[in-house]
Protein backbone atom coordinates (compact mmCIF):
# COMPACT_ATOMS: atom_id res chain seq x y z
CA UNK A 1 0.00 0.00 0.00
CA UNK A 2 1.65 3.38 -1.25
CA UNK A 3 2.31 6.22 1.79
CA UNK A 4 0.65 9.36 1.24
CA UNK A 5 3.25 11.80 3.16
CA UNK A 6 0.51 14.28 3.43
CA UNK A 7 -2.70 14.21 3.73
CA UNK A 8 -4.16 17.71 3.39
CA UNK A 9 -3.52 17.26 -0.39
CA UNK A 10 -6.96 15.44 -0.84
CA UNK A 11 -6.01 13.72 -4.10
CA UNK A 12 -9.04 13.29 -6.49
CA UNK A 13 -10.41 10.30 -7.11
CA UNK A 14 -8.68 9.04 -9.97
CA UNK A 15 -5.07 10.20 -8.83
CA UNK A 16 -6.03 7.71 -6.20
CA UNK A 17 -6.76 4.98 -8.95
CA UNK A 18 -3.63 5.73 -10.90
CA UNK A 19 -1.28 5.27 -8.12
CA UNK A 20 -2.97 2.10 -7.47
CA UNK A 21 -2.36 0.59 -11.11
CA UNK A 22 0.85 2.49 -10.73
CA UNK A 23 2.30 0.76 -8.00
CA UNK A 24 0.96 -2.79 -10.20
CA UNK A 25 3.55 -1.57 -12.81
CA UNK A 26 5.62 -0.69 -10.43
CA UNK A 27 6.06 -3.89 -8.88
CA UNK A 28 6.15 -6.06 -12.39
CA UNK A 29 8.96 -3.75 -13.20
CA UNK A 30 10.81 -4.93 -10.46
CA UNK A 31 10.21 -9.00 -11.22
CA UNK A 32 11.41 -8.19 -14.73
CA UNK A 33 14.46 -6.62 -13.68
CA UNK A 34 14.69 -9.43 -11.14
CA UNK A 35 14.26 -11.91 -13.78
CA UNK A 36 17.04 -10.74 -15.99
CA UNK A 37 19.45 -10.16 -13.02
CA UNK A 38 18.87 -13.66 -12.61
CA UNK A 39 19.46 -15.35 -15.53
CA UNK A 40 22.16 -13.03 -16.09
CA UNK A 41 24.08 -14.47 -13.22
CA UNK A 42 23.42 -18.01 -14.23
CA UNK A 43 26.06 -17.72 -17.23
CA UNK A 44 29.33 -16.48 -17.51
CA UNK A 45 29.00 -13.21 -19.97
CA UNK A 46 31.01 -12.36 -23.01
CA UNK A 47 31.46 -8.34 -23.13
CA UNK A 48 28.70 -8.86 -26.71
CA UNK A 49 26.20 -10.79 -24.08
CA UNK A 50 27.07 -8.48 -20.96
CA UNK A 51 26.06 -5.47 -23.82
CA UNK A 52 22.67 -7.41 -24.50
CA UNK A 53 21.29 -7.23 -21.08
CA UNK A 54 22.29 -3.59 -20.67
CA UNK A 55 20.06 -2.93 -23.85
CA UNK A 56 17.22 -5.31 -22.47
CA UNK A 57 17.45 -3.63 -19.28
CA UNK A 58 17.01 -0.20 -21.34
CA UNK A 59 14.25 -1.52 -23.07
CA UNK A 60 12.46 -2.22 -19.88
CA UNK A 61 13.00 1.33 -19.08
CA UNK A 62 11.11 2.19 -21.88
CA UNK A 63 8.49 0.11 -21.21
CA UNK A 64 7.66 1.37 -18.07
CA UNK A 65 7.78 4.73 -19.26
CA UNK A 66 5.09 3.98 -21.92
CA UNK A 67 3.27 2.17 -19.35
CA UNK A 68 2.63 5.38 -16.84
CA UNK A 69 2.08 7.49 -20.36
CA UNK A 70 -0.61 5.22 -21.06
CA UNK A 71 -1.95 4.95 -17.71
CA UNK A 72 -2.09 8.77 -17.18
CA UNK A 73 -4.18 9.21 -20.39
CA UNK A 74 -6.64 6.33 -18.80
CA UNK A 75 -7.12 8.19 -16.44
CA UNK A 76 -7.03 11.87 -18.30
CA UNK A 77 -4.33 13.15 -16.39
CA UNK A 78 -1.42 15.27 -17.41
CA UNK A 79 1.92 14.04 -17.16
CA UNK A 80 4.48 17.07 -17.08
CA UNK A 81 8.01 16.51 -16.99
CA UNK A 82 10.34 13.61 -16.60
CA UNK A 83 9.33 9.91 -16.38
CA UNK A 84 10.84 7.23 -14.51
CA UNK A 85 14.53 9.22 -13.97
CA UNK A 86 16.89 7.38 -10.92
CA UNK A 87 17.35 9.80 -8.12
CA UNK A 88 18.99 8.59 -5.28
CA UNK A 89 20.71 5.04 -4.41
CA UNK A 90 21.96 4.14 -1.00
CA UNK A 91 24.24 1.14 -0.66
CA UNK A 92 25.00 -0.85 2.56
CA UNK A 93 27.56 -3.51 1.44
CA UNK A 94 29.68 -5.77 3.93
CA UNK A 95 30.79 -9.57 4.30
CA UNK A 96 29.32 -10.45 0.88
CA UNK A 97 25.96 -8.65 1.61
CA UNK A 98 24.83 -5.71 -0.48
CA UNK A 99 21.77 -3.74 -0.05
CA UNK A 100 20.67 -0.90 -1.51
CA UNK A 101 17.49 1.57 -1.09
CA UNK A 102 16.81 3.18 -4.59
CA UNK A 103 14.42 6.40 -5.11
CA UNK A 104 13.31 7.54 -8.35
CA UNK A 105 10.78 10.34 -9.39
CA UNK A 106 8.11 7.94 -11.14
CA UNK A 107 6.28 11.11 -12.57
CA UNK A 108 5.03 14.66 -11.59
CA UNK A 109 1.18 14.91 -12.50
CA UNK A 110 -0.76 18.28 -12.91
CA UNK A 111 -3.17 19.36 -10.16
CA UNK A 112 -4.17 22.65 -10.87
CA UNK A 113 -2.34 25.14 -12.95
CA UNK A 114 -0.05 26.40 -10.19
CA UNK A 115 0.98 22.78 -8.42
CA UNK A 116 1.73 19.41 -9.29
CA UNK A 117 1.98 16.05 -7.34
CA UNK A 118 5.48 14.44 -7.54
CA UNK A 119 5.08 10.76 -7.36
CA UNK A 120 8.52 8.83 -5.87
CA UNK A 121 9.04 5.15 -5.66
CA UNK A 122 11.24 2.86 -3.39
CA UNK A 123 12.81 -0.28 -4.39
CA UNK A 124 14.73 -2.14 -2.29
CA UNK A 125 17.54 -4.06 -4.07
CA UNK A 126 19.94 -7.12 -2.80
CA UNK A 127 22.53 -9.17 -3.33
CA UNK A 128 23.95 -12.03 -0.49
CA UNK A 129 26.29 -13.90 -1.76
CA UNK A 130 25.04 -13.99 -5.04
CA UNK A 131 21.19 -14.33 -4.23
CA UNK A 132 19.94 -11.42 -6.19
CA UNK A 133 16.52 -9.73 -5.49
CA UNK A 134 15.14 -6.27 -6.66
CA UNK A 135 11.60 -5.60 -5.06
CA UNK A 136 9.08 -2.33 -5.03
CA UNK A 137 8.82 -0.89 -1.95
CA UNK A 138 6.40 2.17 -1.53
CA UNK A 139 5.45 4.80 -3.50
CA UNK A 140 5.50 8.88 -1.99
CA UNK A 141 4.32 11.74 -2.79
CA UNK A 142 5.48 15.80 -2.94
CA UNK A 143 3.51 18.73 -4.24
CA UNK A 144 5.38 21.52 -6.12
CA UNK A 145 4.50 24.46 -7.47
CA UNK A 146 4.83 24.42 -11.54
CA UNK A 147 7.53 26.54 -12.99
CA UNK A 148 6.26 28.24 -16.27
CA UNK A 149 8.17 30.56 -18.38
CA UNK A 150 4.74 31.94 -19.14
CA UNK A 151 3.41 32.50 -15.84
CA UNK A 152 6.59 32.53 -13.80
CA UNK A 153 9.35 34.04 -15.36
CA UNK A 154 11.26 35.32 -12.91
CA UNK A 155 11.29 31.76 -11.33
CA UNK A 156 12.11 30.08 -14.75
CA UNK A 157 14.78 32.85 -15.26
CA UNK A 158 16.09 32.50 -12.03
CA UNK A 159 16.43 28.34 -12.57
CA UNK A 160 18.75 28.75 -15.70
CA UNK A 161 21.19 31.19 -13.96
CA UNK A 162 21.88 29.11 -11.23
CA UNK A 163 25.18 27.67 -11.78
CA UNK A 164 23.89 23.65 -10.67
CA UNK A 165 26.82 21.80 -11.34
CA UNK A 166 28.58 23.86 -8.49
CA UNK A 167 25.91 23.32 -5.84
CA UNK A 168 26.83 20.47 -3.85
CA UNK A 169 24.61 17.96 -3.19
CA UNK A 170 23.70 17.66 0.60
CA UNK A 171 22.87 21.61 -0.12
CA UNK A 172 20.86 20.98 -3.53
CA UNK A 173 17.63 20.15 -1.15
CA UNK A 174 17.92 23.44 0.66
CA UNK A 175 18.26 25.87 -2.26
CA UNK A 176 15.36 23.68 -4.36
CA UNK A 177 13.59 24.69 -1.21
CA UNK A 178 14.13 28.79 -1.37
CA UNK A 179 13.05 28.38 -5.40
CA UNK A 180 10.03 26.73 -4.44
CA UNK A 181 8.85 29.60 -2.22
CA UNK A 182 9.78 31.89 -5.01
CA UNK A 183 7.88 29.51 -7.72
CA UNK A 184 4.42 29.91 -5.14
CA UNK A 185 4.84 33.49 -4.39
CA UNK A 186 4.98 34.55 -8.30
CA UNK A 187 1.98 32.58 -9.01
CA UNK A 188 0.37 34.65 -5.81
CA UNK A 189 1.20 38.25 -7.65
CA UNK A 190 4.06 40.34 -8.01
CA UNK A 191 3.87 42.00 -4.65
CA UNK A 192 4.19 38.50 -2.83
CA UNK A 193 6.91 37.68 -5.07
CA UNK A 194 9.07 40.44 -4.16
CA UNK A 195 8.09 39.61 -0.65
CA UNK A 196 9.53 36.42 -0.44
CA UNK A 197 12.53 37.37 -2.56
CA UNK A 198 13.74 39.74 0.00
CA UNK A 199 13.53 37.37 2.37
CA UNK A 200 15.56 34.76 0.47
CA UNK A 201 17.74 36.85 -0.05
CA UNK A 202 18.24 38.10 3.86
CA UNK A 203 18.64 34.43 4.54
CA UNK A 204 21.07 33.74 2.20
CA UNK A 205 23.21 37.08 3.28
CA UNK A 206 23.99 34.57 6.14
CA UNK A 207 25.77 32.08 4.53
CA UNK A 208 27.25 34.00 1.59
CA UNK A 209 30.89 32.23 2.94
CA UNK A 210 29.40 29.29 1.73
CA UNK A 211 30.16 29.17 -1.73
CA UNK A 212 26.73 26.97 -2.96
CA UNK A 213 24.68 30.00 -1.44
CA UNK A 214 27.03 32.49 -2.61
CA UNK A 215 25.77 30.89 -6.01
CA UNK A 216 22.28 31.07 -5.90
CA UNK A 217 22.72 35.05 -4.38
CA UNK A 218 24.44 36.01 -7.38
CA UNK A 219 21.77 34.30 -9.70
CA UNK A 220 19.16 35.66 -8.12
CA UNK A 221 20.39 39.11 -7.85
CA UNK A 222 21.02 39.28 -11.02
CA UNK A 223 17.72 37.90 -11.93
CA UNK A 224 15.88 40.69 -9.63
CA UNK A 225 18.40 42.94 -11.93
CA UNK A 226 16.70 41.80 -15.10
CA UNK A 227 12.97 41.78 -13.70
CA UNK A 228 13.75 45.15 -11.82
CA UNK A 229 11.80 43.17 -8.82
């Protein structure tokens, strides 16, 4: 049964249903990875064979993909954004035990015009001593606002100066954080969106010796530069 990590959301009735079937596909994705994991082990691979299952494996990507496309449009809802894309992977591996906890954004599906539902999914992967398992775990869920370069300029403006490649990681969650609040406060008007600008920016003014926040201050006051915000 898939988590809901908050409840106030009050998904309609056939969000519910999709995630449902969702976390169907979900799960037969995982035996079919399994599968070929499996028989993969069970021979000893030429580099031509090795390349084989890497391209099956892709093409079960694929599959999957075209599976949520197609459920989405069962259900008439609007897909925006990636599909299926690996975001995390956490690895415990010791005395011929491996174990690993892997998140990936399944898709983001349109709520209302400002906000979106981000739908995650957990599988939990193994390996003892050869044993090789790969099982769905839970599905969760995270609304965002929706960047458009229509609607929210500033914000999408704003996302392409930010140098990304130079924000470290373990910071990445903080500063996608400070663009959210600037993504809902331009949808709320342009009063509210200088609002919460100036107060992004007094919090970063606090950690401007940190060079990932010295990175986002400088894209977005050059941004506020270009908007005259």
């Amino acid at each position: 049964m898939y988590i809901l990590e908050c409840e106030k959301m009050k998904l309609s009735e056939e969000i519910n249903k999709f995630v449902e079937d969702l976390e169907n596909l979900l799960s037969i994705y995982a035996d079919r990875i399994k599968e070929l994991e499996r028989e993969k082990r069970k021979i000893a691979l030429s580099q031509k064979l090795e390349d084989e299952y890497e391209r099956r494996k892709r093409e079960e990507r694929e599959r999957i993909i075209d599976e949520i496309n197609k459920l989405a449009r069962y259900y008439n809802l609007e897909v925006i954004g990636d599909i299926f894309t690996l975001e995390d992977v956490s690895t415990f591996s010791r005395m011929g035990i491996r174990y690993s906890s892997i998140y990936y954004l399944v898709c983001s599906i349109k709520v209302d015009e400002d906000r979106a539902l981000e739908i995650h999914a957990n599988f939990t992967e193994s390996d003892v001593n050869g044993d090789y398992s790969l099982v769905f775990s839970f599905i969760t869920f995270n609304e965002i606002p929706i960047l458009d370069p229509e609607r929210t300029p500033f914000s999408h403006e704003l996302v392409k100066r930010v140098p990304w490649f130079l924000i470290k990681d373990y910071r990445i969650d903080n500063i996608i954080r400070m663009v959210e609040e600037i993504v809902k406060a331009e949808w709320e008007g342009e009063e509210k969106l200088k609002e919460v600008v100036e107060k992004v920016e007094k919090e970063l003014r606090n950690f401007l010796w940190i060079h990932d926040y010295d990175h986002f201050y400088t894209a977005l006051k050059e941004t506020r530069g270009r908007f005259n915000v």
